[in-house]
N, C-alpha and C. Protein backbone atom coordinates (compact mmCIF):
# COMPACT_ATOMS: atom_id res chain seq x y z
N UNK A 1 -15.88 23.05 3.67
CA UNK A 1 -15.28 21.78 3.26
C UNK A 1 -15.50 20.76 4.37
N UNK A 2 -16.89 20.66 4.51
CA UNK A 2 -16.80 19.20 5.47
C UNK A 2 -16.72 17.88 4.86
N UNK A 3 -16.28 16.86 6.29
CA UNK A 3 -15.95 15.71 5.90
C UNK A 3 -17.50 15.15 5.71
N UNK A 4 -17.77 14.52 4.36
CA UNK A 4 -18.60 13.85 3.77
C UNK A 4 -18.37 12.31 3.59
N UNK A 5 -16.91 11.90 3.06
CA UNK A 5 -16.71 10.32 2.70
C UNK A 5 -16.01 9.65 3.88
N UNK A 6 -15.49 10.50 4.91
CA UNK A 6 -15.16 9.33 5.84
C UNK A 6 -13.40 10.43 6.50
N UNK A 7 -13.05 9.36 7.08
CA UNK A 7 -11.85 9.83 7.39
C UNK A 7 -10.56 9.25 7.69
N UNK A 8 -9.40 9.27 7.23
CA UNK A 8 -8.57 7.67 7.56
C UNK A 8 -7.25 8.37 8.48
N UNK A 9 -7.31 7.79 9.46
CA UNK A 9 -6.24 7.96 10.75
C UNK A 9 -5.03 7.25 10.58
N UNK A 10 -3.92 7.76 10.67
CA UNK A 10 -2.52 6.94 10.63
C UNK A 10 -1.89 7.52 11.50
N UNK A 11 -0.50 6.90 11.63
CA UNK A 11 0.33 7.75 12.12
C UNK A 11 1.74 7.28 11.22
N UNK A 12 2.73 8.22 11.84
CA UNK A 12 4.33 7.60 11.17
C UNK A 12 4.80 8.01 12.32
N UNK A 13 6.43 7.64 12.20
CA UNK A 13 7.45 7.71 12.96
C UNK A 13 8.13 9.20 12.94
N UNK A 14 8.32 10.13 13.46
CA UNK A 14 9.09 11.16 13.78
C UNK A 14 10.72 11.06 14.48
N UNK A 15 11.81 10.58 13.50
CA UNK A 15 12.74 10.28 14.47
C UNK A 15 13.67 11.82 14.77
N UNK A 16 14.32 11.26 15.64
CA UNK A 16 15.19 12.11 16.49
C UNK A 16 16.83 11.91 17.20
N UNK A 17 17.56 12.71 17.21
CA UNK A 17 19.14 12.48 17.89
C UNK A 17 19.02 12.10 18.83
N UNK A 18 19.72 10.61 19.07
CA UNK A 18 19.54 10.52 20.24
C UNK A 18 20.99 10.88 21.22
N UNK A 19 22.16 11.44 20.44
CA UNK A 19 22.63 12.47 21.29
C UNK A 19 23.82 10.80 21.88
N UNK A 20 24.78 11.33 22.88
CA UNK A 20 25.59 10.41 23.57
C UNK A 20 25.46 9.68 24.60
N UNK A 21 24.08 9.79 25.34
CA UNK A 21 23.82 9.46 26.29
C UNK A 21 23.77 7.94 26.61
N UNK A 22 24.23 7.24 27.41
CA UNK A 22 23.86 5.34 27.35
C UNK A 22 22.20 5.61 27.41
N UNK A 23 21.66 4.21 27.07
CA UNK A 23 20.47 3.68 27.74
C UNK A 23 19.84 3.79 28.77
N UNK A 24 20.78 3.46 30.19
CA UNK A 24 20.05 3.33 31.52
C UNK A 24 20.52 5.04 31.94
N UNK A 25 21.17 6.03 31.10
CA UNK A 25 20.87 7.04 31.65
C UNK A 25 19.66 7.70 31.64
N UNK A 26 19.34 8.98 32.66
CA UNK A 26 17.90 9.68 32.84
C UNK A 26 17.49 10.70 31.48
N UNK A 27 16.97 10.45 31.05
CA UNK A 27 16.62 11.69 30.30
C UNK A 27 15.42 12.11 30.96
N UNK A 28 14.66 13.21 29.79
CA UNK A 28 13.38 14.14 30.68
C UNK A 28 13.80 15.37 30.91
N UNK A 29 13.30 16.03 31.38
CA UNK A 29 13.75 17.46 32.27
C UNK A 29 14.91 17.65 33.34
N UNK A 30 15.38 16.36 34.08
CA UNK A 30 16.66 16.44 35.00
C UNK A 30 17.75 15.79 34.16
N UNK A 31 17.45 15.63 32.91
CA UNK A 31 18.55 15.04 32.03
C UNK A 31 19.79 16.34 31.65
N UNK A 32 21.18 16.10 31.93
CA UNK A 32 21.66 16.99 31.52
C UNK A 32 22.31 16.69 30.28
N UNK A 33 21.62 17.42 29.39
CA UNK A 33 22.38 16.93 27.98
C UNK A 33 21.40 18.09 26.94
N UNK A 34 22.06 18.36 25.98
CA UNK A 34 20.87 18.90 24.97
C UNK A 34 20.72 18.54 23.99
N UNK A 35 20.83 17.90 24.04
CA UNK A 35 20.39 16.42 22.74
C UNK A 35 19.03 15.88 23.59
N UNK A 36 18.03 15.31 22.83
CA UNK A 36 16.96 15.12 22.77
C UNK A 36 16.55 14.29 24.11
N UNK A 37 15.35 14.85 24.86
CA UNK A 37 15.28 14.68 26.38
C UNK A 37 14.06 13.58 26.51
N UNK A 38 13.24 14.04 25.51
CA UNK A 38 11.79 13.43 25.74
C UNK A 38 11.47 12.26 24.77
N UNK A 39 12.61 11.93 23.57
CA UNK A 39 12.15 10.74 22.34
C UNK A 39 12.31 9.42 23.53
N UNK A 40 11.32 8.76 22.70
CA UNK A 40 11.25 7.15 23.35
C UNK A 40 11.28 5.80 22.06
N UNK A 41 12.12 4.90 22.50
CA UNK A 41 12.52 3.37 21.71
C UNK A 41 11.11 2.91 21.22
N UNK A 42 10.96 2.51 20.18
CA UNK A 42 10.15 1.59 19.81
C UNK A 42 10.22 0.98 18.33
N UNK A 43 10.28 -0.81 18.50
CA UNK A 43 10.48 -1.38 17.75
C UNK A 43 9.04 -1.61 16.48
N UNK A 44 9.35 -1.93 15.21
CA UNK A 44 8.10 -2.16 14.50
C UNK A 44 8.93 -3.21 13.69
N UNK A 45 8.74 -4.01 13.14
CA UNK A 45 9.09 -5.46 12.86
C UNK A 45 10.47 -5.81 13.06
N UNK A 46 11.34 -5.23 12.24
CA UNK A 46 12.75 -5.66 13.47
C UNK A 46 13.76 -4.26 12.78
N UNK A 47 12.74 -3.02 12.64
CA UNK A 47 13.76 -1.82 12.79
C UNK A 47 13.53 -1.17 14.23
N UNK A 48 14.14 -0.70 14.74
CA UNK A 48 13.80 0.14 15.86
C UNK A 48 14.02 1.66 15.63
N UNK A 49 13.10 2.41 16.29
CA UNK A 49 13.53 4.08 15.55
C UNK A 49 13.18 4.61 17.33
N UNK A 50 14.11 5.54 17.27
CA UNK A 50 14.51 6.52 18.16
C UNK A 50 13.30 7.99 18.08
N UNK A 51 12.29 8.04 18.94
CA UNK A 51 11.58 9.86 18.60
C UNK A 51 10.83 9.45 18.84
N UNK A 52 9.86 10.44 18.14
CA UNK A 52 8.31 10.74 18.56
C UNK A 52 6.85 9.92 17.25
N UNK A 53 5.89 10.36 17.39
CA UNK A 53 4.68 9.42 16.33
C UNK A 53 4.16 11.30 16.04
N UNK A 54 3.81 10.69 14.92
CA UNK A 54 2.95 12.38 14.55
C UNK A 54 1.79 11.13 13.66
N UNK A 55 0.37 11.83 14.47
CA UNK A 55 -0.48 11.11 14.56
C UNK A 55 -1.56 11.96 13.81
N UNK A 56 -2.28 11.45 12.62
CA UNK A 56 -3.24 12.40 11.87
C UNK A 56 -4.44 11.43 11.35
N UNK A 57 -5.41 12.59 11.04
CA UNK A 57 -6.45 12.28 10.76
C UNK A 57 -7.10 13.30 9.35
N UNK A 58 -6.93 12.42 8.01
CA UNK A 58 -7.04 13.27 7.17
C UNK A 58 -8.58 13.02 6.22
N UNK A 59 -9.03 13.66 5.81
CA UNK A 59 -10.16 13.11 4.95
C UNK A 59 -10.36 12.81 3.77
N UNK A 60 -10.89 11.77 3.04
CA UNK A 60 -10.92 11.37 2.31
C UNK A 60 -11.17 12.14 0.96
N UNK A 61 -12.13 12.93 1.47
CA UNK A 61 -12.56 13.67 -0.07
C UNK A 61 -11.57 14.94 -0.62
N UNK A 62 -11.30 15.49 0.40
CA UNK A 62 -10.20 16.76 0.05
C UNK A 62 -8.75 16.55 0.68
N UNK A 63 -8.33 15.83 1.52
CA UNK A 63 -7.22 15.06 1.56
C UNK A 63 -6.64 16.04 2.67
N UNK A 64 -7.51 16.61 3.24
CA UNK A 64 -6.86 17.86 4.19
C UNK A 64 -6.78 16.92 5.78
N UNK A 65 -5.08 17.47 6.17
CA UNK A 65 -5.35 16.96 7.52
C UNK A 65 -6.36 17.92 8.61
N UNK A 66 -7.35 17.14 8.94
CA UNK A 66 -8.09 17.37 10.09
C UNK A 66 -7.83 17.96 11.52
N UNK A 67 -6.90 16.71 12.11
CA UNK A 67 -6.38 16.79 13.48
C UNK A 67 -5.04 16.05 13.84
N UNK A 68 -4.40 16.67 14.62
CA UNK A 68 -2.87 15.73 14.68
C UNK A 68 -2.54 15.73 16.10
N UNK A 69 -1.81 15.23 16.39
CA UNK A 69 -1.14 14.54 17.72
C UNK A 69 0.52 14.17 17.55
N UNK A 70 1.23 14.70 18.70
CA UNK A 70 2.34 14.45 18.81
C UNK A 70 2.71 13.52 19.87
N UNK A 71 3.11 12.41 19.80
CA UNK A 71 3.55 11.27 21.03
C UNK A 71 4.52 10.90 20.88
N UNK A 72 4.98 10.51 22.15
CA UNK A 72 6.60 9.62 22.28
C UNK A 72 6.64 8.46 21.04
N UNK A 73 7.60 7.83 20.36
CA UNK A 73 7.22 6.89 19.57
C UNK A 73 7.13 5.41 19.99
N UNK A 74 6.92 5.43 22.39
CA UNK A 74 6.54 3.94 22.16
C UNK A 74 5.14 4.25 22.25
N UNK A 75 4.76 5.21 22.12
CA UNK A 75 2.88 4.96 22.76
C UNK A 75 2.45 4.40 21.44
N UNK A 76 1.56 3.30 21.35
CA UNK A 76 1.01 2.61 20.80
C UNK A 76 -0.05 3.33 19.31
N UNK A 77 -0.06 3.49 17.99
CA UNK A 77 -1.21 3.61 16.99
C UNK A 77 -2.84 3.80 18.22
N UNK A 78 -3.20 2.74 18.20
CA UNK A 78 -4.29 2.56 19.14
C UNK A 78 -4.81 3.43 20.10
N UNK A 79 -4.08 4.02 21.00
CA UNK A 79 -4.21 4.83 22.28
C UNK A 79 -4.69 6.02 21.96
N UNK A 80 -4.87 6.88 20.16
CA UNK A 80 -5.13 7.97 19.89
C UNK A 80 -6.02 7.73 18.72
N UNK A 81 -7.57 8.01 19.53
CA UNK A 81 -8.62 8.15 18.44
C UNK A 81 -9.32 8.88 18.24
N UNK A 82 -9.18 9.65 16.89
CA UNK A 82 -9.43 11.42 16.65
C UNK A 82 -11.11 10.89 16.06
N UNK A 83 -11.72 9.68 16.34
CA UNK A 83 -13.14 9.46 15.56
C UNK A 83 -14.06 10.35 16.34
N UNK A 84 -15.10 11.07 15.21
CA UNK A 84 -16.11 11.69 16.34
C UNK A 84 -17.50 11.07 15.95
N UNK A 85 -18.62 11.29 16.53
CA UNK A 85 -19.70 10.34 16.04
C UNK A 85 -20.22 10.83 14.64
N UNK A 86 -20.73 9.89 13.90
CA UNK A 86 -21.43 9.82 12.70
C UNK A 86 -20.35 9.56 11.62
N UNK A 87 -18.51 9.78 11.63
CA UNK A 87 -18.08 9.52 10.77
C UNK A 87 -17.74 8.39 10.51
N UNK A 88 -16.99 8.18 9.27
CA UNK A 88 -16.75 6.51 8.95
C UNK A 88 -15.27 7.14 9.53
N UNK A 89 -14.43 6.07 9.96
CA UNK A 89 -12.68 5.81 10.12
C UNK A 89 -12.11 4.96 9.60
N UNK A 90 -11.30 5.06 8.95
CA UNK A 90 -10.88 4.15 8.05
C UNK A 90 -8.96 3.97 8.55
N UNK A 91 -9.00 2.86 9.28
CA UNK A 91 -7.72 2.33 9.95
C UNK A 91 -6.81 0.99 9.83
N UNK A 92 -5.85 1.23 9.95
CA UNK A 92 -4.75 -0.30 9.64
C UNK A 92 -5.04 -1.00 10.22
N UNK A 93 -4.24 -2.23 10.62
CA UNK A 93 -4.43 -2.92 11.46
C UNK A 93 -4.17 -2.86 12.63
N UNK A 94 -2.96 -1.53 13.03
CA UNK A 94 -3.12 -1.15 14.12
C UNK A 94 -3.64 -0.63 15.21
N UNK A 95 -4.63 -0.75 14.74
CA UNK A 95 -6.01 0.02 15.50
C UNK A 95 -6.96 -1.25 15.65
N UNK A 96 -6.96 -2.43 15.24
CA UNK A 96 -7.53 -3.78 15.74
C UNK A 96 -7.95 -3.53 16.71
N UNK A 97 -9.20 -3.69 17.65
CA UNK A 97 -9.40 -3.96 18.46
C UNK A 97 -9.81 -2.61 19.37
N UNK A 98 -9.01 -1.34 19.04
CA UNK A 98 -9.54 -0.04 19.78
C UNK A 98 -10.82 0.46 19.90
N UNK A 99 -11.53 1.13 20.43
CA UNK A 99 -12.47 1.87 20.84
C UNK A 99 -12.03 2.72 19.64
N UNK A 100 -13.37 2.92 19.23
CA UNK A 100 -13.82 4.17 17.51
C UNK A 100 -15.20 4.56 18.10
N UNK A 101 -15.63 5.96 18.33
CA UNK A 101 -16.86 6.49 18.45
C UNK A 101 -17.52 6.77 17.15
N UNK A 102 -16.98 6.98 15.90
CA UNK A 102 -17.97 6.72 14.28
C UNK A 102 -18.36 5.28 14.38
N UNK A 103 -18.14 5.12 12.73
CA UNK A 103 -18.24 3.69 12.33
C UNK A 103 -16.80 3.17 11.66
N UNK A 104 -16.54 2.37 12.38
CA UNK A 104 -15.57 1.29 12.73
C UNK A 104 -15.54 0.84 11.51
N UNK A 105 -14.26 1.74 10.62
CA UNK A 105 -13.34 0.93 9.60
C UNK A 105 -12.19 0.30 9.30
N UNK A 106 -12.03 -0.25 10.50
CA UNK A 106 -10.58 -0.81 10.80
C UNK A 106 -10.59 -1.75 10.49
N UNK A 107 -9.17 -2.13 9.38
CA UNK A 107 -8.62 -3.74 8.54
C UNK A 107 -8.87 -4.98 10.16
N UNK A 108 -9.35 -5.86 9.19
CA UNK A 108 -9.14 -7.26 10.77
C UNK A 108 -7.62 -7.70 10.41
N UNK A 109 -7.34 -8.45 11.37
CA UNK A 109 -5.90 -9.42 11.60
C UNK A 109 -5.93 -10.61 12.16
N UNK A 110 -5.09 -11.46 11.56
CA UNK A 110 -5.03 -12.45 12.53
C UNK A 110 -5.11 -12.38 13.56
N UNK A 111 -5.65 -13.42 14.50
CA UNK A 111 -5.38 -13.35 16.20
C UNK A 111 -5.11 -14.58 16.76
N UNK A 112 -4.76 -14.95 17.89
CA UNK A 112 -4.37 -16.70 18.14
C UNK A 112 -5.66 -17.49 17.89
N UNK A 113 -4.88 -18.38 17.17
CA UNK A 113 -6.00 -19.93 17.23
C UNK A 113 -6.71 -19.23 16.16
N UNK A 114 -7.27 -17.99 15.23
CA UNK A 114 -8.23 -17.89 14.60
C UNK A 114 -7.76 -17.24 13.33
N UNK A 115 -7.69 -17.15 11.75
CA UNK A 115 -7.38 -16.59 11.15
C UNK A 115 -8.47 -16.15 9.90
N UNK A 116 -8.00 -15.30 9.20
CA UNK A 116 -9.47 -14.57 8.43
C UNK A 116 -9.96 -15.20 7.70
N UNK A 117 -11.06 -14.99 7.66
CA UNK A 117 -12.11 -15.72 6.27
C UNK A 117 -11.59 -14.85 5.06
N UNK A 118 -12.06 -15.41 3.98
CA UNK A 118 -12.24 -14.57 2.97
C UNK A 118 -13.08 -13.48 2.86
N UNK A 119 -14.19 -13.21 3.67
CA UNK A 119 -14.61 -12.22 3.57
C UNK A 119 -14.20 -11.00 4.50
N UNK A 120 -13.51 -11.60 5.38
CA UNK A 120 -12.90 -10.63 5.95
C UNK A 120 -11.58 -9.52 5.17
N UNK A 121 -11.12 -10.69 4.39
CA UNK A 121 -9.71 -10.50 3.73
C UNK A 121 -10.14 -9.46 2.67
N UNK A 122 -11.62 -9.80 1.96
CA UNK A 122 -12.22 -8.67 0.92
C UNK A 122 -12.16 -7.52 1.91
N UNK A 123 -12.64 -7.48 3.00
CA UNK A 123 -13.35 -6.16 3.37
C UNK A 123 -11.72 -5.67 3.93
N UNK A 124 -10.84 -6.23 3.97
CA UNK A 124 -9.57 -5.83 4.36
C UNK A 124 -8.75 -4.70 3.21
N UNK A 125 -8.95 -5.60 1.54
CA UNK A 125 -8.82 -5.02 0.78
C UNK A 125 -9.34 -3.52 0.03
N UNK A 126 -10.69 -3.70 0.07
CA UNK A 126 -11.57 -2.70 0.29
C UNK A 126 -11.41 -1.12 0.92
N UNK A 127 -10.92 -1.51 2.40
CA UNK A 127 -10.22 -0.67 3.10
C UNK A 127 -9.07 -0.20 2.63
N UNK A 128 -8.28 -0.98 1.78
CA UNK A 128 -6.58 -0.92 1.87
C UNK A 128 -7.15 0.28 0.91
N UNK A 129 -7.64 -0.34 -0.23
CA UNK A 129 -7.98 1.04 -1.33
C UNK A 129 -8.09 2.51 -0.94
N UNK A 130 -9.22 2.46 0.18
CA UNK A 130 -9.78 3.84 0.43
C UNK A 130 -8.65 4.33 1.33
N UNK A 131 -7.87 3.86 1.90
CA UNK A 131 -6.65 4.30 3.11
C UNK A 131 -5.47 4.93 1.82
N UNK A 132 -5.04 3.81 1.01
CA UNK A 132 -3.73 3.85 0.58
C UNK A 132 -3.34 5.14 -0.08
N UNK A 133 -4.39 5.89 -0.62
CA UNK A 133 -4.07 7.33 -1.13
C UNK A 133 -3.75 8.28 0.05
N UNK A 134 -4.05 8.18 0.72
CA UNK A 134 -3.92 9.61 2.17
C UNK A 134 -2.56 8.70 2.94
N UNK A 135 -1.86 8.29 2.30
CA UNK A 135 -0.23 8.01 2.96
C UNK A 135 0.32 9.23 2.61
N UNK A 136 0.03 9.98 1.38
CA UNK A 136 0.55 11.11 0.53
C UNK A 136 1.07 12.35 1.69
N UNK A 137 0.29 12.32 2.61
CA UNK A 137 0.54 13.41 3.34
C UNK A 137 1.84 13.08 4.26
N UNK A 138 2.08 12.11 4.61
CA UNK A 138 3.59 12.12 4.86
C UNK A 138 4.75 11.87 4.04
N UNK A 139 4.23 11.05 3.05
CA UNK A 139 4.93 11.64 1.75
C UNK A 139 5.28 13.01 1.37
N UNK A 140 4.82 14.02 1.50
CA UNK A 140 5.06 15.38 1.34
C UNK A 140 5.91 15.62 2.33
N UNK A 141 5.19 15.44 3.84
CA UNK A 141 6.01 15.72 4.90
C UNK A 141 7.24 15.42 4.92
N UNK A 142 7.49 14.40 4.95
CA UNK A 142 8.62 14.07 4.95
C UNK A 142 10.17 13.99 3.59
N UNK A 143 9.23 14.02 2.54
CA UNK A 143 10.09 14.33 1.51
C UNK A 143 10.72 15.71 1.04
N UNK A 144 9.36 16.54 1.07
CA UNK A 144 9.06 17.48 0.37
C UNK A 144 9.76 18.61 1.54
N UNK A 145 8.99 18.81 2.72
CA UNK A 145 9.02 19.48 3.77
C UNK A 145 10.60 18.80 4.53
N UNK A 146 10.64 18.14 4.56
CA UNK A 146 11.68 17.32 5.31
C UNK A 146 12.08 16.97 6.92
N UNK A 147 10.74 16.63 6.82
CA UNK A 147 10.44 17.05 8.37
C UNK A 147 10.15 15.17 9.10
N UNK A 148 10.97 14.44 8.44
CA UNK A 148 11.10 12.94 9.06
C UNK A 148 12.03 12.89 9.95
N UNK A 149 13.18 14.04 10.41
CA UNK A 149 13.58 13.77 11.50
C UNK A 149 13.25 15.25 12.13
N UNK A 150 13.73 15.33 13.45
CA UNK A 150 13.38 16.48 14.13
C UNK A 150 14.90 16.45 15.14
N UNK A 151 15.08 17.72 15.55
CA UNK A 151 16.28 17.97 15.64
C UNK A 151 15.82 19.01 17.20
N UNK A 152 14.42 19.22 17.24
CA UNK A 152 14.27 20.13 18.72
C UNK A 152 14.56 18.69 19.66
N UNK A 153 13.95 19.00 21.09
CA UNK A 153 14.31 18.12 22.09
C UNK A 153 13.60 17.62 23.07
N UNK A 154 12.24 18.26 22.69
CA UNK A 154 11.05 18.14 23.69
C UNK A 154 9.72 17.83 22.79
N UNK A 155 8.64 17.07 23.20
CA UNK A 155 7.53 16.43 22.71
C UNK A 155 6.71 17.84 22.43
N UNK A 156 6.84 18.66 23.39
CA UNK A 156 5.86 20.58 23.25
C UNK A 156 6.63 20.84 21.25
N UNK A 157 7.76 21.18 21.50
CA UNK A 157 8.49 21.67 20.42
C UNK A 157 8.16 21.02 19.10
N UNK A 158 8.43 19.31 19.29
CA UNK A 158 8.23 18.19 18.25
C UNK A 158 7.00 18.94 17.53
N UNK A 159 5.91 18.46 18.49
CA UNK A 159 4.33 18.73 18.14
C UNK A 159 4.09 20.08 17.77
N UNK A 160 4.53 21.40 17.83
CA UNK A 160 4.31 23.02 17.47
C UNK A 160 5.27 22.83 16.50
N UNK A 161 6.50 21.62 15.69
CA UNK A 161 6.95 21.83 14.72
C UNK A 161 5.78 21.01 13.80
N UNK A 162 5.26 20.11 14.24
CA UNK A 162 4.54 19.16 13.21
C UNK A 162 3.43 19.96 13.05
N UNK A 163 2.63 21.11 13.90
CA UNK A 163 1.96 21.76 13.66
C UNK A 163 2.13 22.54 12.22
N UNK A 164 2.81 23.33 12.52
CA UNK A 164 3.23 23.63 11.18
C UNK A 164 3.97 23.39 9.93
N UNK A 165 4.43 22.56 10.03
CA UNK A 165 4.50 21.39 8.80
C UNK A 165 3.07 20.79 8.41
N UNK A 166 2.32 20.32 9.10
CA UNK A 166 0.89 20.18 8.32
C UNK A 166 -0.03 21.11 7.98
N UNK A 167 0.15 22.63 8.74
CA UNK A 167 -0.51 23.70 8.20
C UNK A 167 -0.43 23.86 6.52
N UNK A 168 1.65 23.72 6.48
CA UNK A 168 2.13 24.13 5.04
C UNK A 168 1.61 22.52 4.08
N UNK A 169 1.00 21.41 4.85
CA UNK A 169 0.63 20.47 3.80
C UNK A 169 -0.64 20.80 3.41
N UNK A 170 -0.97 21.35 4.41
CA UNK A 170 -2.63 21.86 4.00
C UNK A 170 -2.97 22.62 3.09
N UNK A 171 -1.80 23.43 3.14
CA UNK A 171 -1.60 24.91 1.97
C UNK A 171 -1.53 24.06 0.61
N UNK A 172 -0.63 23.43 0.99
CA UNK A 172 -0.08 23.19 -0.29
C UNK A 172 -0.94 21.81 -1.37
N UNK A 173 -2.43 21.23 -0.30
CA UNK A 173 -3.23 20.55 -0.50
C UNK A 173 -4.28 21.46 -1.57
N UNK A 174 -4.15 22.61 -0.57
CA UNK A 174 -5.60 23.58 -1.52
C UNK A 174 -5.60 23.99 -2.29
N UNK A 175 -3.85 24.17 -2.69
CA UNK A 175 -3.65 24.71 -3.83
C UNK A 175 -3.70 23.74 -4.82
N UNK A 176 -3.29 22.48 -4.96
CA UNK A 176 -3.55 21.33 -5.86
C UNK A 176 -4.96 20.96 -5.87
N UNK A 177 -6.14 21.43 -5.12
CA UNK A 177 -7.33 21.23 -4.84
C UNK A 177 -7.98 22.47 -5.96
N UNK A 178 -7.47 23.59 -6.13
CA UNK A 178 -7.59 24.16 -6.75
C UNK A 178 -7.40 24.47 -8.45
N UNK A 179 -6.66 23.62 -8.77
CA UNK A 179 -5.90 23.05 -10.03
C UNK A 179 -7.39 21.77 -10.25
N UNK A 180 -7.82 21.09 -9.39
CA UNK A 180 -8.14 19.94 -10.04
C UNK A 180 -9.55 19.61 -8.97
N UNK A 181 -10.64 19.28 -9.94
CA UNK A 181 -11.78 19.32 -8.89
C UNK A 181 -11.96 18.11 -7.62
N UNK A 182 -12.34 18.59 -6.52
CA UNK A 182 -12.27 17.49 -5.53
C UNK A 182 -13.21 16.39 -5.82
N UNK A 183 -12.52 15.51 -6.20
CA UNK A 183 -13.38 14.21 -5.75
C UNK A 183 -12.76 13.01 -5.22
N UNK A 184 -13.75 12.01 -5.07
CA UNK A 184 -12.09 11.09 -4.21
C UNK A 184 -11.62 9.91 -5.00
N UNK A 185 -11.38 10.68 -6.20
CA UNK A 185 -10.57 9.96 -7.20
C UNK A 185 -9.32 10.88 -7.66
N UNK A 186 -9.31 12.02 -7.07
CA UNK A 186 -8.58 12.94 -7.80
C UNK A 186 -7.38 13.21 -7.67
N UNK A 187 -6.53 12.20 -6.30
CA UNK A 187 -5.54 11.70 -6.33
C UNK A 187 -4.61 11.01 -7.79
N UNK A 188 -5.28 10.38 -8.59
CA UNK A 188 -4.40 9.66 -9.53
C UNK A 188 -3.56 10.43 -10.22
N UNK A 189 -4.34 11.94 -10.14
CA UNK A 189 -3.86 13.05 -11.61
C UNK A 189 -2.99 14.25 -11.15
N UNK A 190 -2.63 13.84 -9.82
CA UNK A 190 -2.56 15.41 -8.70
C UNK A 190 -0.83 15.45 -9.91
N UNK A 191 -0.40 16.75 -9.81
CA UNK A 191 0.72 17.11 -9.74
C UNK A 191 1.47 17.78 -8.84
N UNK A 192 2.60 17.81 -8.20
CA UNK A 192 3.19 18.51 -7.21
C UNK A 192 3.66 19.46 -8.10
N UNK A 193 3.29 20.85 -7.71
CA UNK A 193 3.89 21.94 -8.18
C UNK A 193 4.05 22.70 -6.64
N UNK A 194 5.00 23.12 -6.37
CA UNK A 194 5.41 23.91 -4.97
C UNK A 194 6.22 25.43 -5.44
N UNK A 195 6.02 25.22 -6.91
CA UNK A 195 6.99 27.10 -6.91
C UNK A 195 6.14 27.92 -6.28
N UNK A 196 6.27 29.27 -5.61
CA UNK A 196 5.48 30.11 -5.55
C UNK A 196 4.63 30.49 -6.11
């Protein structure tokens, strides 16, 4: 099952307890508390969420996650790029501007003083299409699996839980892969069946 149509990188938010501790206290490893040591603040339009980023890279044609990453949730979309050469990447706008070793499918954005053409805005759309189906996988995750907050206390733990939470999305990808032939339309018709 190799990647043939490309590959689209996201990430989401992983939140976490943040326990009783003030603000300007230490957390980390000399933190004494056992409530969550290693989550970090970060704002995205005017919610702020408490935890970690679980960072993936899934493919287009069979919808299987590829590769994942666990980070604090201020490190930036941008800073983690799972592209290897020859593939297409297909990215939000948060990835504007990053270093991609494939071919560079990342939405444009406004920037000061300059705003998009229309043809930019097509090729924006374009993108939105081929991205907007592979949100599904945290859709599962987090609905299905229930794994949108995390309750361990360390970024090692976070990431060996998200590990396997995307193993069981993977499972549970092949088996709907199996019901219905892969193509990369075959999202519209999927059904969630999860009984045994």
């Amino acid at each position: 099952m190799k990647v043939n149509e490309g590959v689209v990188q996201d990430a989401t938010f992983i939140t976490a307890d943040l326990g009783h501790k003030k603000v300007d206290e230490p957390r980390g490893p000399r933190a004494k508390t056992r409530r969550n040591k290693d989550g970090t603040w970060t704002k995205k339009g005017r919610k702020s969420s408490y935890g970690y980023k679980l960072h993936t890279k899934t493919d287009i044609e069979y919808g299987l996650i590829r590769n994942l990453e666990t980070t604090t949730a201020f490190v930036h979309d941008s800073q983690v790029d799972f592209s290897q050469e020859g593939e297409v990447v297909y990215r939000d706008r948060g990835y504007f501007g990053a270093p991609c070793k494939g071919h560079n499918a990342t939405m444009n954005r406004n920037v000061r003083g300059r705003k998009l053409n229309i043809r930019e805005k097509l090729r924006n759309k374009r993108i939105t299409r081929k991205r907007a189906p592979w949100e599904r996988p945290y859709a599962v995750i987090k609905k299905i699996f229930h794994s949108g907050h995390t309750l361990v206390t360390t970024t090692l733990r976070t990431h060996t839980k998200n590990i396997f939470t995307c193993l069981a999305y993977n499972l549970l990808q092949l088996h709907t892969l199996t019901k219905t032939p892969p193509t990369t339309k075959f999202w519209r018709g999927l059904k969630l069946d999860i009984t045994p």
